[in-house]
PDB file of N, CA and C in Angstrom:
ATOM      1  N   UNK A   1      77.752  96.362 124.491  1.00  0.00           N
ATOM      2  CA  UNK A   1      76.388  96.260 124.971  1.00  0.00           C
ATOM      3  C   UNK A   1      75.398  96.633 123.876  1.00  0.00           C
ATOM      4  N   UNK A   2      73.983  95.905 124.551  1.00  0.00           N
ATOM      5  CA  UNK A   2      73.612  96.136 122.681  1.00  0.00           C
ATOM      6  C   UNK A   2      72.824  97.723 123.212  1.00  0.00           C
ATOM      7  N   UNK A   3      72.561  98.162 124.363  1.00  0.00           N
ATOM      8  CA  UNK A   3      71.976  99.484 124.868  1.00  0.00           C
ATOM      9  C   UNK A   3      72.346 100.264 125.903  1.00  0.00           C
ATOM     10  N   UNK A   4      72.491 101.250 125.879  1.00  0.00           N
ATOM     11  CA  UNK A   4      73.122 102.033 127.255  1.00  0.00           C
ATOM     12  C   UNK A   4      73.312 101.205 128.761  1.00  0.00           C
ATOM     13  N   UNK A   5      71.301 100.779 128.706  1.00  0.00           N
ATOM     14  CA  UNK A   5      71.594 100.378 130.056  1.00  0.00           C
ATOM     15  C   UNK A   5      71.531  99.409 130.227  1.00  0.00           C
ATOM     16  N   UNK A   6      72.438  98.224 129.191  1.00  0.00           N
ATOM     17  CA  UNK A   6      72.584  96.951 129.117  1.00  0.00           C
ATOM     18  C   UNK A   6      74.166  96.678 129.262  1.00  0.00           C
ATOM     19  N   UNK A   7      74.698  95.996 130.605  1.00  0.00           N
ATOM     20  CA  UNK A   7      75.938  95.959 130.509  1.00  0.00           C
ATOM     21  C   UNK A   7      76.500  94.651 130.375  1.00  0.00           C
ATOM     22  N   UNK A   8      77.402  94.142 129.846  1.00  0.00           N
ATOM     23  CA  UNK A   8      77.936  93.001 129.530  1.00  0.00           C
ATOM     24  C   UNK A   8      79.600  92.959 130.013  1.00  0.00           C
ATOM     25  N   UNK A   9      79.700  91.361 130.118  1.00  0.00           N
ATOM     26  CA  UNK A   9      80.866  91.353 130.912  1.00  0.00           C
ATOM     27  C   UNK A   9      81.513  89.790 130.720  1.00  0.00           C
ATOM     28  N   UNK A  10      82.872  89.904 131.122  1.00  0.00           N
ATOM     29  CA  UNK A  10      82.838  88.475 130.998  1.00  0.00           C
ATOM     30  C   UNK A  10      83.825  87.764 132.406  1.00  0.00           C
ATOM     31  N   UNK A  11      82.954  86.342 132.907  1.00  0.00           N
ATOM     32  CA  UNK A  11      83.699  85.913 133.609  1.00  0.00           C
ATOM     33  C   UNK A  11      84.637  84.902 133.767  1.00  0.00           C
ATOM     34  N   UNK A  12      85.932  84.650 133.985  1.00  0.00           N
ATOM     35  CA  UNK A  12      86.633  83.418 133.699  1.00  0.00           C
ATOM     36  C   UNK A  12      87.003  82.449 135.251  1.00  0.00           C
ATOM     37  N   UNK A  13      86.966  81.514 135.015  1.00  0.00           N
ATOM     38  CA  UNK A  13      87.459  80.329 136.013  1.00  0.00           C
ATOM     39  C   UNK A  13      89.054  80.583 136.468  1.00  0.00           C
ATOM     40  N   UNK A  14      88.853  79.984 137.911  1.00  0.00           N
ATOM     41  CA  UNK A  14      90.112  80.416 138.806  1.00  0.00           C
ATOM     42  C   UNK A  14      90.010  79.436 139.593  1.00  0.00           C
ATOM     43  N   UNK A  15      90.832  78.364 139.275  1.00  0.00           N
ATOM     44  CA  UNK A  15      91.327  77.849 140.004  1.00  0.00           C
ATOM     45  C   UNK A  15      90.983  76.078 139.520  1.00  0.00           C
ATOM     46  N   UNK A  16      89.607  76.202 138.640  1.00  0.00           N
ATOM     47  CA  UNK A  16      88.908  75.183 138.217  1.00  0.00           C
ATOM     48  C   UNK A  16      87.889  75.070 139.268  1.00  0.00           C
ATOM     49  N   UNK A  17      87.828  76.441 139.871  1.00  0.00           N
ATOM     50  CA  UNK A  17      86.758  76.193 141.363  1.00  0.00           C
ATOM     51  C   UNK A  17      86.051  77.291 141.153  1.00  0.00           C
ATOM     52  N   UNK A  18      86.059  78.185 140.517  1.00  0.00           N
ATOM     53  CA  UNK A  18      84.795  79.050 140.999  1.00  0.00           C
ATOM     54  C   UNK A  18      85.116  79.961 139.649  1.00  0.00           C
ATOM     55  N   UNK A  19      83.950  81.430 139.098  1.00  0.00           N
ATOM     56  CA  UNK A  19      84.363  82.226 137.910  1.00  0.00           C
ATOM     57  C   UNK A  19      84.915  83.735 139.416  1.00  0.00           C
ATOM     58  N   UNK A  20      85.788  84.278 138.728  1.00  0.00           N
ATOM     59  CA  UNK A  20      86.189  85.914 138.544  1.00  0.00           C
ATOM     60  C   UNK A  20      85.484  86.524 137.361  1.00  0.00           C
ATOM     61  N   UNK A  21      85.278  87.741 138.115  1.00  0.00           N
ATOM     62  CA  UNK A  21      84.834  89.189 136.802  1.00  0.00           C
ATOM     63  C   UNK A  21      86.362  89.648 136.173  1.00  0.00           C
ATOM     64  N   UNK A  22      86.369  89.726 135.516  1.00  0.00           N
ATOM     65  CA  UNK A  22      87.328  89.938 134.174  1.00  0.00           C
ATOM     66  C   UNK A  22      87.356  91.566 134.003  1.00  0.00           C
ATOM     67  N   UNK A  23      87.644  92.824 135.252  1.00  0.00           N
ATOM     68  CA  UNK A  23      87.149  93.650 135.459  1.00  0.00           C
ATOM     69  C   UNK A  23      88.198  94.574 134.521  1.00  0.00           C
ATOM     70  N   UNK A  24      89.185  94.327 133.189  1.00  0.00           N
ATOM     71  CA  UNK A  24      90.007  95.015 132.683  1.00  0.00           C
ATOM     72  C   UNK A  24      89.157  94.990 131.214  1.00  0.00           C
ATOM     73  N   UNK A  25      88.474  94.140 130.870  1.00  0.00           N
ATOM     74  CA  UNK A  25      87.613  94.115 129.646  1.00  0.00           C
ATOM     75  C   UNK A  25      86.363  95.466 130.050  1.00  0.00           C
ATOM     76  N   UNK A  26      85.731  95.596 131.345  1.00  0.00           N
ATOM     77  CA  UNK A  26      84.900  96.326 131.785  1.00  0.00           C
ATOM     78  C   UNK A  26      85.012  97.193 132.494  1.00  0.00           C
ATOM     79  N   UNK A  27      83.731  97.953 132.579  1.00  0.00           N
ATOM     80  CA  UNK A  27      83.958  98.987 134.395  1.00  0.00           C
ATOM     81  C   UNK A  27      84.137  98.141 135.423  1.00  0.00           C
ATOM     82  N   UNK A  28      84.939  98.764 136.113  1.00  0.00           N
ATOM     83  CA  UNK A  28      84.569  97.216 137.414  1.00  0.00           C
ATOM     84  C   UNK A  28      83.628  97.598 138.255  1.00  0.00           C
ATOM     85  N   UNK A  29      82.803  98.519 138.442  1.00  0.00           N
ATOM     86  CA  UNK A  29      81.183  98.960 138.780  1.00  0.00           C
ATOM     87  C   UNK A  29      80.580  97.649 138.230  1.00  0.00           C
ATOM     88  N   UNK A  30      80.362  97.696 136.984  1.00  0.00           N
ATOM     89  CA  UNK A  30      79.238  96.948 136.772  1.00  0.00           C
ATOM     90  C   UNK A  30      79.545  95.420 137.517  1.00  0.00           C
ATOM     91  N   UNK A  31      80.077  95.021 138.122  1.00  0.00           N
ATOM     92  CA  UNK A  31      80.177  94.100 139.181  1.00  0.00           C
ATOM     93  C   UNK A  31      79.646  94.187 140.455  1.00  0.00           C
ATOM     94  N   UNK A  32      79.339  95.829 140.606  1.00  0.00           N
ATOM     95  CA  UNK A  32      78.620  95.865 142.372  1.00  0.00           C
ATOM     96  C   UNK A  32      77.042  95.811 142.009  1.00  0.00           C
ATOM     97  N   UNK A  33      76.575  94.980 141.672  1.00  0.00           N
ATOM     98  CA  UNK A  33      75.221  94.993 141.613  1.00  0.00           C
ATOM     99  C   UNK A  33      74.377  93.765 142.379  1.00  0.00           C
ATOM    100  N   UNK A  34      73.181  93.867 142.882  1.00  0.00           N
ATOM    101  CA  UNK A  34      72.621  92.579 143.421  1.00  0.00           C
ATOM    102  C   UNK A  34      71.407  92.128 142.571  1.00  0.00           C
ATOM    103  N   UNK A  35      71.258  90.994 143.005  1.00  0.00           N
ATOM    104  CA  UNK A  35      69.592  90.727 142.566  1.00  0.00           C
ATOM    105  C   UNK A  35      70.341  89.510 141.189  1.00  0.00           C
ATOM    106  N   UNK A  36      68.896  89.463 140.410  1.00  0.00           N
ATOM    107  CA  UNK A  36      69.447  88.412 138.942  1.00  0.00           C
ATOM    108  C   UNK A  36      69.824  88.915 138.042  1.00  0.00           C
ATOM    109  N   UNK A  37      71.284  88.261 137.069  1.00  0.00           N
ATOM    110  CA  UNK A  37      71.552  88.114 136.166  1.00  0.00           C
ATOM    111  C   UNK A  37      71.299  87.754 134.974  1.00  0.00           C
ATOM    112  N   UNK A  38      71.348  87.851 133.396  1.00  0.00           N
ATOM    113  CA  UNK A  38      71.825  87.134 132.410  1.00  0.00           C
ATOM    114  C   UNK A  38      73.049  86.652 132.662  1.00  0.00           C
ATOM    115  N   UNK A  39      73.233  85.161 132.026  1.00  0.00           N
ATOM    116  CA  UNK A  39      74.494  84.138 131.817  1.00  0.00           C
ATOM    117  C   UNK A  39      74.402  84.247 130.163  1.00  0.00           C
ATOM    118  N   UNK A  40      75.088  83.767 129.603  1.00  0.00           N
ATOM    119  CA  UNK A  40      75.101  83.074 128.289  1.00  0.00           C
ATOM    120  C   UNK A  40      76.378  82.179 128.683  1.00  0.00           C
ATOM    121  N   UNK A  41      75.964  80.908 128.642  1.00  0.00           N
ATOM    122  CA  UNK A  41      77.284  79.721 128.510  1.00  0.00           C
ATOM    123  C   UNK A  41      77.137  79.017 127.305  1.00  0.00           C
ATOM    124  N   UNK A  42      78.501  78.677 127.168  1.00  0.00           N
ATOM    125  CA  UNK A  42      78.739  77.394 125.707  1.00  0.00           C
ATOM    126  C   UNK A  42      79.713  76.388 126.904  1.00  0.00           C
ATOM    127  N   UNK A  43      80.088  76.032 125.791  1.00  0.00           N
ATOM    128  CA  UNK A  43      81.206  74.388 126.516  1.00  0.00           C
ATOM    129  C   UNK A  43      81.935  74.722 127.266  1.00  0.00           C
ATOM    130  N   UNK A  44      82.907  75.890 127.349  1.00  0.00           N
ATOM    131  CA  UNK A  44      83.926  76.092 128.001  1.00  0.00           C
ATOM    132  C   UNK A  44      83.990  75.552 129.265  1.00  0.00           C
ATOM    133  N   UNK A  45      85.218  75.462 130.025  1.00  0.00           N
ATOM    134  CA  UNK A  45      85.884  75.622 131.658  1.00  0.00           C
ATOM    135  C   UNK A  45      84.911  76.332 132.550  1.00  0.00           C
ATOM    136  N   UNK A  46      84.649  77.644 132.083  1.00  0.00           N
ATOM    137  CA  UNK A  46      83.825  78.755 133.297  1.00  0.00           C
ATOM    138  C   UNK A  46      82.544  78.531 133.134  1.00  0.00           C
ATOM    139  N   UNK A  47      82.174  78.060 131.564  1.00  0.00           N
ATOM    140  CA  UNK A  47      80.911  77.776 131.583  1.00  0.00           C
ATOM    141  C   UNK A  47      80.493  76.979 132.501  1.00  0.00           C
ATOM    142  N   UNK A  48      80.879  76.088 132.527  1.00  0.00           N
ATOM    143  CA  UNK A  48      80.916  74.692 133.399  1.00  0.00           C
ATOM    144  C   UNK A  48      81.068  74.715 134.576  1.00  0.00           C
ATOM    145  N   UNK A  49      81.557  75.513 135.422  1.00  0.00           N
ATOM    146  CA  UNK A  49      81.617  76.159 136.760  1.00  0.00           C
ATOM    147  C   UNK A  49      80.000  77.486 136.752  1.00  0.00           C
ATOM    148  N   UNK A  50      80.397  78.021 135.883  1.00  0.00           N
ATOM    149  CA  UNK A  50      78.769  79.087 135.980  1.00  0.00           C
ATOM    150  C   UNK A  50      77.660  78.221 136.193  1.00  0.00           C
ATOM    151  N   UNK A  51      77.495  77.128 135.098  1.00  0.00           N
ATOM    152  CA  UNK A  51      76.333  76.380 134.994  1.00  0.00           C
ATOM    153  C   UNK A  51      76.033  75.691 136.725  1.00  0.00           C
ATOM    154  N   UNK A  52      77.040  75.288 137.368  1.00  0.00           N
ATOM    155  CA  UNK A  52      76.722  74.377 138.167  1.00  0.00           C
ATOM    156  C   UNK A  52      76.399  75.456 139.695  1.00  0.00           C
ATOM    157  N   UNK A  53      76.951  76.711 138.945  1.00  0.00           N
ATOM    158  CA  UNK A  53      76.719  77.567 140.468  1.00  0.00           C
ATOM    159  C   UNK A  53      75.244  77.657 140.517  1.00  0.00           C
ATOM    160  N   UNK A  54      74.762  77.912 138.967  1.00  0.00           N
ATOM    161  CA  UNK A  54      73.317  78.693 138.462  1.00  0.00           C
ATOM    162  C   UNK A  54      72.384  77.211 139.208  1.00  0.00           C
ATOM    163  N   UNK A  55      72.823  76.431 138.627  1.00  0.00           N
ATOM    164  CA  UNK A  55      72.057  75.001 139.137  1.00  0.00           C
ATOM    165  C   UNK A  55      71.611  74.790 141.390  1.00  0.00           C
ATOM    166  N   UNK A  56      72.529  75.221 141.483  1.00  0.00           N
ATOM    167  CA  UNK A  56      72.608  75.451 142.760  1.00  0.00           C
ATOM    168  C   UNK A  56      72.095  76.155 143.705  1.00  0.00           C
ATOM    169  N   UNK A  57      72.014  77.370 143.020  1.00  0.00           N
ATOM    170  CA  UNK A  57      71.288  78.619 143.327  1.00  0.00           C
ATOM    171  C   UNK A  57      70.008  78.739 142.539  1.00  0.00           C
ATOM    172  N   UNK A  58      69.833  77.899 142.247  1.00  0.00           N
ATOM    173  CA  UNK A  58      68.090  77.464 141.461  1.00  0.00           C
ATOM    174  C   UNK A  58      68.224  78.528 140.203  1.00  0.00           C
ATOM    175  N   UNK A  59      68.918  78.737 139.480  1.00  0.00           N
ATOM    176  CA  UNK A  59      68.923  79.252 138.320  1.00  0.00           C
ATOM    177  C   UNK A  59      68.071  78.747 137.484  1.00  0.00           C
ATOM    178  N   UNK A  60      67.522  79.887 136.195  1.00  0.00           N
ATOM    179  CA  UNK A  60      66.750  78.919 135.486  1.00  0.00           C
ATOM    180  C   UNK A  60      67.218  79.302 134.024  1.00  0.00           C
ATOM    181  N   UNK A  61      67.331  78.426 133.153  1.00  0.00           N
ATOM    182  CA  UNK A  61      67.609  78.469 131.489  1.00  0.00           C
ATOM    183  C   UNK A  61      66.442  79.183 130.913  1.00  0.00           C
ATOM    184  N   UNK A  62      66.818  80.001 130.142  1.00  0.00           N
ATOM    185  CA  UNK A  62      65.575  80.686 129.188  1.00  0.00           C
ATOM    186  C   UNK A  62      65.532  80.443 128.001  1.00  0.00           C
ATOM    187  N   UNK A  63      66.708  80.173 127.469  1.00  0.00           N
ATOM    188  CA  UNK A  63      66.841  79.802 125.854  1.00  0.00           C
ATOM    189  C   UNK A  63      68.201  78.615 126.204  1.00  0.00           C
ATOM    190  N   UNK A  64      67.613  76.848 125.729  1.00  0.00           N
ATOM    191  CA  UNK A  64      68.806  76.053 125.201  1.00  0.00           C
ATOM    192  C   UNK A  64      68.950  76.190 123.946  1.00  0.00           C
ATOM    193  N   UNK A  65      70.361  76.066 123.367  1.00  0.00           N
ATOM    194  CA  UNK A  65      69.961  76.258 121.959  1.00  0.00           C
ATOM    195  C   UNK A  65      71.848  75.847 121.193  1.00  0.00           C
ATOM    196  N   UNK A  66      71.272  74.787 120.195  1.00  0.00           N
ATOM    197  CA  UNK A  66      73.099  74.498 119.441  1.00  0.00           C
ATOM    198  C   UNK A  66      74.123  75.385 120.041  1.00  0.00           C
ATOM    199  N   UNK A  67      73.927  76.967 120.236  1.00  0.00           N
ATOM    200  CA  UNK A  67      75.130  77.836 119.987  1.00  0.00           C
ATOM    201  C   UNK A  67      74.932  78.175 121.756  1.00  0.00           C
ATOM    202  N   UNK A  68      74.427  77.826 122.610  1.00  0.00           N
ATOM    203  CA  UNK A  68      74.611  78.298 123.876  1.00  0.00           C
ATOM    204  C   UNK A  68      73.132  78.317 124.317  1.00  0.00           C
ATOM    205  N   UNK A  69      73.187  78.448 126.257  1.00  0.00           N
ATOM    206  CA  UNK A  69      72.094  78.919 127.088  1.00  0.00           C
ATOM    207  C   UNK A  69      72.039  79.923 127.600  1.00  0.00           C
ATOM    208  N   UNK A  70      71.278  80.391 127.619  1.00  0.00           N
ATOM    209  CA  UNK A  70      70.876  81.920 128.163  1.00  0.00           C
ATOM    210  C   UNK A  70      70.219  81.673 129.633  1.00  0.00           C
ATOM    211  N   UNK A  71      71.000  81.814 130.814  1.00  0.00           N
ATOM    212  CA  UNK A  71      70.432  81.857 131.858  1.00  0.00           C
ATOM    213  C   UNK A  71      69.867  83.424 132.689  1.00  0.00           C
ATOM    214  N   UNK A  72      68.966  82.890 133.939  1.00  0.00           N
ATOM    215  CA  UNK A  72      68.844  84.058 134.739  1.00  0.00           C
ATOM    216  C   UNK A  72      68.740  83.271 135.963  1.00  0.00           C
ATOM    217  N   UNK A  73      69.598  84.283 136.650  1.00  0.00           N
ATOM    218  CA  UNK A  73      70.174  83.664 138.268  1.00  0.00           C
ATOM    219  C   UNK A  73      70.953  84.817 138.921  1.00  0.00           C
ATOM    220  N   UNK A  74      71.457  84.806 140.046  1.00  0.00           N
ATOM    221  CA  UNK A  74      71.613  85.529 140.963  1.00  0.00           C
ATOM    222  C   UNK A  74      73.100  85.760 140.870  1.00  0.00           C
ATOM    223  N   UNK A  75      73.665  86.454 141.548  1.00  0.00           N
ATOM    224  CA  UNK A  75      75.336  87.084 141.074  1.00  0.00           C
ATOM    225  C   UNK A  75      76.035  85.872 141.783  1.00  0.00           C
ATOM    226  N   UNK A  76      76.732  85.205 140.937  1.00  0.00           N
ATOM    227  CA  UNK A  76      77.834  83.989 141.157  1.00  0.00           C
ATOM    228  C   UNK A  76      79.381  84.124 141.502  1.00  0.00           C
ATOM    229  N   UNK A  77      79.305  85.713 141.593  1.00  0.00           N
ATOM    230  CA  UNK A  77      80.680  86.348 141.767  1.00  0.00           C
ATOM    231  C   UNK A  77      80.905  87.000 143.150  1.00  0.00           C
ATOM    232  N   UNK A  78      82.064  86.511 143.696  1.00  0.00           N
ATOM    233  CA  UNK A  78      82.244  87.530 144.827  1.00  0.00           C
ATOM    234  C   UNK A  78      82.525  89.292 144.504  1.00  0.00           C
ATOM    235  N   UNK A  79      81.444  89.947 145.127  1.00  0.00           N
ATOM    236  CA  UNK A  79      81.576  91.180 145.014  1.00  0.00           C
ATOM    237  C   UNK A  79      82.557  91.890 145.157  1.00  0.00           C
ATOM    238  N   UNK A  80      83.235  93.147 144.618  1.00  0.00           N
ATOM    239  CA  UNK A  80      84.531  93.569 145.205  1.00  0.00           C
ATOM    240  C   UNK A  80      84.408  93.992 146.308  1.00  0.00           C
ATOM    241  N   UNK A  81      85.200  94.816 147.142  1.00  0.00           N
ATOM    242  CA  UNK A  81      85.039  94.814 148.463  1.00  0.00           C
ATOM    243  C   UNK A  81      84.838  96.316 148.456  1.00  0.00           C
ATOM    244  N   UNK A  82      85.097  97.122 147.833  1.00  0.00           N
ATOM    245  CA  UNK A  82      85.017  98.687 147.075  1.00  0.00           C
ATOM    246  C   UNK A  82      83.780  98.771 146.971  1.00  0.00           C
ATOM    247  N   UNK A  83      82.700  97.766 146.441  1.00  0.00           N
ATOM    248  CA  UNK A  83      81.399  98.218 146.168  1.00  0.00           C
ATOM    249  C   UNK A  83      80.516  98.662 147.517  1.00  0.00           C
ATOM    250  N   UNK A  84      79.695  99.772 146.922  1.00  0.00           N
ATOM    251  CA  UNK A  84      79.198  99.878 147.912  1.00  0.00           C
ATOM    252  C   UNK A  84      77.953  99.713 148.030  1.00  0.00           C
TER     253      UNK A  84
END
């Protein structure tokens, strides 16, 4: 993270249908949160599933750019069931 209270995370595709939180790279806290997100997608599989959730859920792009988009949109992940 580039600041304390900046947390980063990453999510991967399951199934070719939807992303998972990747909760062994991270806290798995920082997954119980609501409200909007940062995305950053490139080409990939999950990208490509993120992008179309963000699209859906009226997400909006903040930066297109050669090396990736920087979105903000709403949590695309099913919450754990632990969170409270």
């Amino acid at each position: 993270s580039i600041d304390a209270e900046v947390h980063s995370s990453e999510l991967t595709d399951a199934y070719d249908k939807f992303v998972i939180p990747r909760t062994w790279l991270s806290r798995p806290s920082w997954y119980c949160i609501n409200g909007e997100v940062l995305y950053y997608t490139k080409d990939g599989k999950a990208d490509k599933i993120i992008e179309s959730e963000l699209k859906s859920k009226n997400g909006k792009i903040l930066y297109n750019g050669a090396e990736g988009k920087i979105w903000l949109g709403p949590v695309i992940w099913s919450t754990p069931k632990w969170c409270n």
